[in-house]
Protein backbone atom coordinates (compact mmCIF):
# COMPACT_ATOMS: atom_id res chain seq x y z
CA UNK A 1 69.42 98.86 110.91
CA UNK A 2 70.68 95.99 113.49
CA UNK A 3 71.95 93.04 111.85
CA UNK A 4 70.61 90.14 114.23
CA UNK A 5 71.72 87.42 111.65
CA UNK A 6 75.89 88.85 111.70
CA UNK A 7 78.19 86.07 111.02
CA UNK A 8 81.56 86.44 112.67
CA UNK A 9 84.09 84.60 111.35
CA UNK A 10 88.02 83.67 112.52
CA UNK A 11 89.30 81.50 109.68
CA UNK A 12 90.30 82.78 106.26
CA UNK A 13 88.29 79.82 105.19
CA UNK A 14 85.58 80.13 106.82
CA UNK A 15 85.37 84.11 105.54
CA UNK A 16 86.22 82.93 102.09
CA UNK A 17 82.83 80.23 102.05
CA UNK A 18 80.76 83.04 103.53
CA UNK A 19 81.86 85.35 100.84
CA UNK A 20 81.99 82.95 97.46
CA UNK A 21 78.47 81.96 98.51
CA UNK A 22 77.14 85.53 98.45
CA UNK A 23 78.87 86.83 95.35
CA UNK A 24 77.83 83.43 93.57
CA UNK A 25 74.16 84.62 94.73
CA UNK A 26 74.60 87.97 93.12
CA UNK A 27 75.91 90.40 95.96
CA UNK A 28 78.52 92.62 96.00
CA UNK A 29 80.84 92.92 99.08
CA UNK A 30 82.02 95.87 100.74
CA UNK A 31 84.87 95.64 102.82
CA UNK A 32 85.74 97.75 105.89
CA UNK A 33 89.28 97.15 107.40
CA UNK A 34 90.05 98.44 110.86
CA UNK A 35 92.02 97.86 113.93
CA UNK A 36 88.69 97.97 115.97
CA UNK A 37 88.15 100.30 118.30
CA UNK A 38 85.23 101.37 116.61
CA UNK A 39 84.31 105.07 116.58
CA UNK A 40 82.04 107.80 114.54
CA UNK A 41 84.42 107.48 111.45
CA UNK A 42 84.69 103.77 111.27
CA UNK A 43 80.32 103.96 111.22
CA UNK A 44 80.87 106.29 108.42
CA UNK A 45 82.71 103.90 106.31
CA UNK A 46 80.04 101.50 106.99
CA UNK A 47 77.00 103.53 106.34
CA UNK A 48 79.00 104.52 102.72
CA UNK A 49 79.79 100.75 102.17
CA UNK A 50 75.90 99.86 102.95
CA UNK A 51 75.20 102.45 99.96
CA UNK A 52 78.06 100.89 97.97
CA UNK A 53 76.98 97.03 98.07
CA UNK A 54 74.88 94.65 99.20
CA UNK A 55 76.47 92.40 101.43
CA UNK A 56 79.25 95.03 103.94
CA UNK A 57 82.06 93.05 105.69
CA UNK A 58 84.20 94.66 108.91
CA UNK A 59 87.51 93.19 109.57
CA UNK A 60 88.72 93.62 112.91
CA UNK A 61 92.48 92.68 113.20
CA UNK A 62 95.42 94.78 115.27
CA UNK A 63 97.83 94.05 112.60
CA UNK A 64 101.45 93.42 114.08
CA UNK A 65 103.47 93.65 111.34
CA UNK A 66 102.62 97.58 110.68
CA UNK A 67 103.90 98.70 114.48
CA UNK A 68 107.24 99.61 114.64
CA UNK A 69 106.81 99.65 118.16
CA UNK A 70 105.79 96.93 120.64
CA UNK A 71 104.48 98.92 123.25
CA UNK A 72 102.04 100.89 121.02
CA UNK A 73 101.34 97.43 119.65
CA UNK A 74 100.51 96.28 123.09
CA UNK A 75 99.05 99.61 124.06
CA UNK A 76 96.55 99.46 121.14
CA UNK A 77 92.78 99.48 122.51
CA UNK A 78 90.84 96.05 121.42
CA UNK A 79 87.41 96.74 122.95
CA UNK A 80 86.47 93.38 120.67
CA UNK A 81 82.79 92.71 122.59
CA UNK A 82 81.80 96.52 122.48
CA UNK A 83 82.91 96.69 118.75
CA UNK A 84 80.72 93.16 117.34
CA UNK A 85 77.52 95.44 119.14
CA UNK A 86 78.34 98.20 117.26
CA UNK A 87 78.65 96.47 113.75
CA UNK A 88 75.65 94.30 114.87
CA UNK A 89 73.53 97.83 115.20
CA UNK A 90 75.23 99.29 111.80
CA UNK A 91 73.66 96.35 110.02
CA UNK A 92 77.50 94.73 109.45
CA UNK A 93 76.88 91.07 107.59
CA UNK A 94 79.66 89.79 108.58
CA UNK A 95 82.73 90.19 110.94
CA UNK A 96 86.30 88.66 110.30
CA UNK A 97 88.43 88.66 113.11
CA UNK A 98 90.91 86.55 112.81
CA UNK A 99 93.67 85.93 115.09
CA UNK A 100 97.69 86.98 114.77
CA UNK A 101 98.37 83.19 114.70
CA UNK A 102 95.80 82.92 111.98
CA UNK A 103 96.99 85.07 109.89
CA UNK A 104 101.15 85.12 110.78
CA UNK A 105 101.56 81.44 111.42
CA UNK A 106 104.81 80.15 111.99
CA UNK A 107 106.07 79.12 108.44
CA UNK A 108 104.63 82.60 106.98
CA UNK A 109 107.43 84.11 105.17
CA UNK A 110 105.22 86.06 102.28
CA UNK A 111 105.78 89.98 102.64
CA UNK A 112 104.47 92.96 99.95
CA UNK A 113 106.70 95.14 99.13
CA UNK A 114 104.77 98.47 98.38
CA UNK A 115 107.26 101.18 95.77
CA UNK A 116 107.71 104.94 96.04
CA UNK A 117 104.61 105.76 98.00
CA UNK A 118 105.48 104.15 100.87
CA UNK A 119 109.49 105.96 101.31
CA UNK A 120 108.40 109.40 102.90
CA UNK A 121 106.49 110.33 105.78
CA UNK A 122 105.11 107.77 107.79
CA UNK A 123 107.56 105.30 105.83
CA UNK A 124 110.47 107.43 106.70
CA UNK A 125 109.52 107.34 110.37
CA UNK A 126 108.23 103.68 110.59
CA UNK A 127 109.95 101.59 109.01
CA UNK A 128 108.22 98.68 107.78
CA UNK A 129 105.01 100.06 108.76
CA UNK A 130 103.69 100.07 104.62
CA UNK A 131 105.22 96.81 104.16
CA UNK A 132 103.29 95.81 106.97
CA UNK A 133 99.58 97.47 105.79
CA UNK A 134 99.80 95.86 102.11
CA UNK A 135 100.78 92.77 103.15
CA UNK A 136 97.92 92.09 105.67
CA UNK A 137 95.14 94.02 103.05
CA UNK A 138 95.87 91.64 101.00
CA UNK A 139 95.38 88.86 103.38
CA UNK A 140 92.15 90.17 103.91
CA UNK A 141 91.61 90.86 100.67
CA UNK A 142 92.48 87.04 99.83
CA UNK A 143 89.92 85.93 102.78
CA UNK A 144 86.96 88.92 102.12
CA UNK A 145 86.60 88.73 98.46
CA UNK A 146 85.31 92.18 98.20
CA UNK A 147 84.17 93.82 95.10
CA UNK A 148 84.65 97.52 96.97
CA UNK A 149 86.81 98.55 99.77
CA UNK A 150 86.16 101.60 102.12
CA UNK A 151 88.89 103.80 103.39
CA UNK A 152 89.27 107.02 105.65
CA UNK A 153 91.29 109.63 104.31
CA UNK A 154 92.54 110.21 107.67
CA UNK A 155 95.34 107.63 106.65
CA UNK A 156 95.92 109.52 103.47
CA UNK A 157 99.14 107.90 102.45
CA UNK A 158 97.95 104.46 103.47
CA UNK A 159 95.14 105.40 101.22
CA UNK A 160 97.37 106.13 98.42
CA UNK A 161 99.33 103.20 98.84
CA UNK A 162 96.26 100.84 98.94
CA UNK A 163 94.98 102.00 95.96
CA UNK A 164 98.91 101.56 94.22
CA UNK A 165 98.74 98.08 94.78
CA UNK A 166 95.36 97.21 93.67
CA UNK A 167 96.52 98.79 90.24
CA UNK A 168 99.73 97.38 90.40
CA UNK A 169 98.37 93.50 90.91
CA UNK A 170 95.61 94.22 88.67
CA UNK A 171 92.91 93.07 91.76
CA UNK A 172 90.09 94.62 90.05
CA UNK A 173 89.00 96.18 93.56
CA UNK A 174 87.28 99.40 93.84
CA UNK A 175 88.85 101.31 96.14
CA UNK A 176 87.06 104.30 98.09
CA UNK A 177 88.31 106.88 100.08
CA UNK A 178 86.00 109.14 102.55
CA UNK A 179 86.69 112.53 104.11
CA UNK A 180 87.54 112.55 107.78
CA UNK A 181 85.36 112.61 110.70
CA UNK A 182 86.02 114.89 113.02
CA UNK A 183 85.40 115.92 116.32
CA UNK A 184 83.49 119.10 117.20
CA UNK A 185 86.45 121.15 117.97
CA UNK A 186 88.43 119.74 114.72
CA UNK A 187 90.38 116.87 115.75
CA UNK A 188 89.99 114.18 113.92
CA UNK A 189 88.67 111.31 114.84
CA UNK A 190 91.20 108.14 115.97
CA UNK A 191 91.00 104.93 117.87
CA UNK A 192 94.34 106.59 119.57
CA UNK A 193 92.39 109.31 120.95
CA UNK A 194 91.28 107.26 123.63
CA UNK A 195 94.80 106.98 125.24
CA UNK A 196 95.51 110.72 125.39
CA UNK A 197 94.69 111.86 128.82
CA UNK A 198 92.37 114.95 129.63
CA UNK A 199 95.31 117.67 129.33
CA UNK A 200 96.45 115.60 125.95
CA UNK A 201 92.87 115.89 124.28
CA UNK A 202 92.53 119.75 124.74
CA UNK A 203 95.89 120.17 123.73
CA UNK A 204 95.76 118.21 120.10
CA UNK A 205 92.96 120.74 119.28
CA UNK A 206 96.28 122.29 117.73
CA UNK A 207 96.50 119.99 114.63
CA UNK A 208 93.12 121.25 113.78
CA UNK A 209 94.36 124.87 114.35
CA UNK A 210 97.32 123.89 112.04
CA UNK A 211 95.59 122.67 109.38
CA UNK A 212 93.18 125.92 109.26
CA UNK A 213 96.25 128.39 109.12
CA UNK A 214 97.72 126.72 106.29
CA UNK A 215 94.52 126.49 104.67
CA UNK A 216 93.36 129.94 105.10
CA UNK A 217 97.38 131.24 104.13
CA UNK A 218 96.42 129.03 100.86
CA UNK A 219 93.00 130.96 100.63
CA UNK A 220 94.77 134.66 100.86
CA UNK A 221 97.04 133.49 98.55
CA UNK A 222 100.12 132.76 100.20
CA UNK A 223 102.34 129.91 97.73
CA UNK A 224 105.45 129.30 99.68
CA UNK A 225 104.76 126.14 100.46
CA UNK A 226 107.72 126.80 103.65
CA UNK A 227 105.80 129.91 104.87
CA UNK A 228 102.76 128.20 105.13
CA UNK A 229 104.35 124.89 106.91
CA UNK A 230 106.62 127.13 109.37
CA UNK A 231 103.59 129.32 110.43
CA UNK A 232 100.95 126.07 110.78
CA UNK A 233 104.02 124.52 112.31
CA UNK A 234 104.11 127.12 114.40
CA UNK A 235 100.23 126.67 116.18
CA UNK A 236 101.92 122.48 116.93
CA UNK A 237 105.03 123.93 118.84
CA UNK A 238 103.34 126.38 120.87
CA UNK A 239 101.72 123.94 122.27
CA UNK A 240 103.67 122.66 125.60
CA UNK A 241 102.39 118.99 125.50
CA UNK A 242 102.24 118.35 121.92
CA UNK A 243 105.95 117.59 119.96
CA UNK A 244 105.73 118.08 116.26
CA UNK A 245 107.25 114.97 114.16
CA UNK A 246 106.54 116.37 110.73
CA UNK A 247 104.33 119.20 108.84
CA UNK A 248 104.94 119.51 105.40
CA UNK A 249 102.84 120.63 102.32
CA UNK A 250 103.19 117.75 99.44
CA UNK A 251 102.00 116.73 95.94
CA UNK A 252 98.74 114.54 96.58
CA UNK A 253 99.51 112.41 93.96
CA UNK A 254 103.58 111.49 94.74
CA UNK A 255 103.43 112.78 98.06
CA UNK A 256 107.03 114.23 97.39
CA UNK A 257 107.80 117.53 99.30
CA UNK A 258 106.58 121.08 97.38
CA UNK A 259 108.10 124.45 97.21
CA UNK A 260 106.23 126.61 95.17
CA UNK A 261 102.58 126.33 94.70
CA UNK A 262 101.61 128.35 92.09
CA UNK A 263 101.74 125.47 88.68
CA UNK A 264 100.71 122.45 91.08
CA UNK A 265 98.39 120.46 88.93
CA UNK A 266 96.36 119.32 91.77
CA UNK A 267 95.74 121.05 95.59
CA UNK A 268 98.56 121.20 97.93
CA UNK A 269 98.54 118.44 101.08
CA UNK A 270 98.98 119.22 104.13
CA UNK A 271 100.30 116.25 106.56
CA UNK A 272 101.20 116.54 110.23
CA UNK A 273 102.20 113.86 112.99
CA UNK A 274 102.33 115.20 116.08
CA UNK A 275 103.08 113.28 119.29
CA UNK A 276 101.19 113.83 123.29
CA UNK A 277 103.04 111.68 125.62
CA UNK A 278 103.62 108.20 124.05
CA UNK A 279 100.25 108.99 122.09
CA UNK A 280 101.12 109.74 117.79
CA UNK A 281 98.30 111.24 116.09
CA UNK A 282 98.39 111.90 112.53
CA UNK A 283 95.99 114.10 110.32
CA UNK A 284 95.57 115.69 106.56
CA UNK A 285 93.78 118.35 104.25
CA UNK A 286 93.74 119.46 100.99
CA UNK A 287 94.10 123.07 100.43
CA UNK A 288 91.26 123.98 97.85
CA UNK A 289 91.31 127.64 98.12
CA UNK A 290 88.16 127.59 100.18
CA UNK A 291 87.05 127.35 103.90
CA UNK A 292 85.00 124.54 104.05
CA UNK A 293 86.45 121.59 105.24
């Protein structure tokens, strides 16, 4: 339902009034973090947040201190006008978009440093990146005041980490995680999908093809966790515009590399980055034994 009464706000303090005065009136407050560029998944999250709370809360800020590179900082789409109409029409309460100099002002010198979580995969590859995501959730934490917060699974290990240090600084913040959305032919959906060009997009069907051999290896009962990472490996580098970065199967809970799967207490994870161009798209599933998705 459209929210005609949406408050946007800039200010930590001006997010922070908005927020006291509706939990002191009883709500509870969902929070939605994204970069903006609002697609299908992000309306997901909000829909789920609607049915977790009373009063749901998008935060739209390209966070600088999570890109390791400047020009995929600078690259990053901000569609800022098209993305207030879309939370307006989701029924969004409120908006906080602050600005970099808002939040990163010249005497800020307070950094996060997330543990163990945050060392392989996209921490191996970008440094910095995790120090960067806990630090500004908690920012917007700090300014939002949320009882729940709604994550994609799409970021799986930015997930994990998330929920880490909630337990770890004892915020008393529910923290909810939702299956990705995905395109019709598999690929999941991203605010980076946008930059790929028309040969990119067809070719990055071949995560999604990925993923599915490694999950129906998993379903035949394959449990060499290298055979089924060289063959769904395999699907990326045949691929002449794609170049793998990383597919490996992991524990969901450490995220630490597996070999065999046979004893694993929980089901295998498969994570792949995969680059088209100057374009990085990551993506993740869980291999339950089954086909469905």
């Amino acid at each position: 339902m459209p929210s005609p009464e949406m408050q946007v706000f800039d200010t930590p303090a001006g997010m922070r009034s908005w927020s006291l005065g509706r939990r002191a009136a009883g709500s509870r407050i969902v929070l939605v973090p994204t970069m903006g560029a609002l697609h299908e998944g992000h309306l997901a999250l909000i829909h789920e947040a609607h049915r977790r709370g009373d009063a749901v809360v998008v935060s739209i800020f390209v966070n600088p201190l999570q890109f390791n590179r400047s020009d995929d900082f600078d690259a990053y789409p901000r569609p800022i006008e098209a993305d207030l109409a879309a939370c307006s029409a989701a029924g969004v309460h409120a908006v906080y978009a602050p600005r970099a100099s808002t939040m990163y002002p010249p005497h800020f010198q307070t950094h996060i440093e997330p543990g163990a979580l945050a060392e392989p995969l996209e921490g191996s590859g970008r440094p910095g990146h995790f120090r960067g995501v806990v630090t500004v959730v908690n920012k917007l934490f700090g300014a939002v005041q949320p009882q729940i917060a709604v994550f994609g699974q799409k970021d799986f290990q930015q997930l994990a980490v998330v929920r880490q240090m909630v337990s770890d600084l004892d915020m008393g913040i529910e923290i909810i995680g939702l299956p990705t959305v995905r395109e019709p032919d598999g690929l999941a959906m991203s605010s980076r999908n946008r930059r790929l060009t028309t040969t990119q997009r067809a070719a990055a069907t071949c995560i999604a093809r990925a993923l599915q051999v490694a999950a129906d290896m998993f379903e035949r009962g394959e449990r060499s966790a290298p055979a089924i990472a060289a063959r769904a490996a395999g699907c990326v580098q045949a691929e002449p515009e794609a170049r793998l970065e990383y597919l490996q199967l992991v524990d969901p809970d450490t995220l630490q590399p597996l070999e065999h799967l046979e004893h694993v207490e929980r089901e295998p994870l498969v994570v792949v980055a995969v680059w088209f161009g100057d374009v990085r798209l990551i993506d993740n599933r869980l291999l339950t034994g089954t086909r469905s998705a």
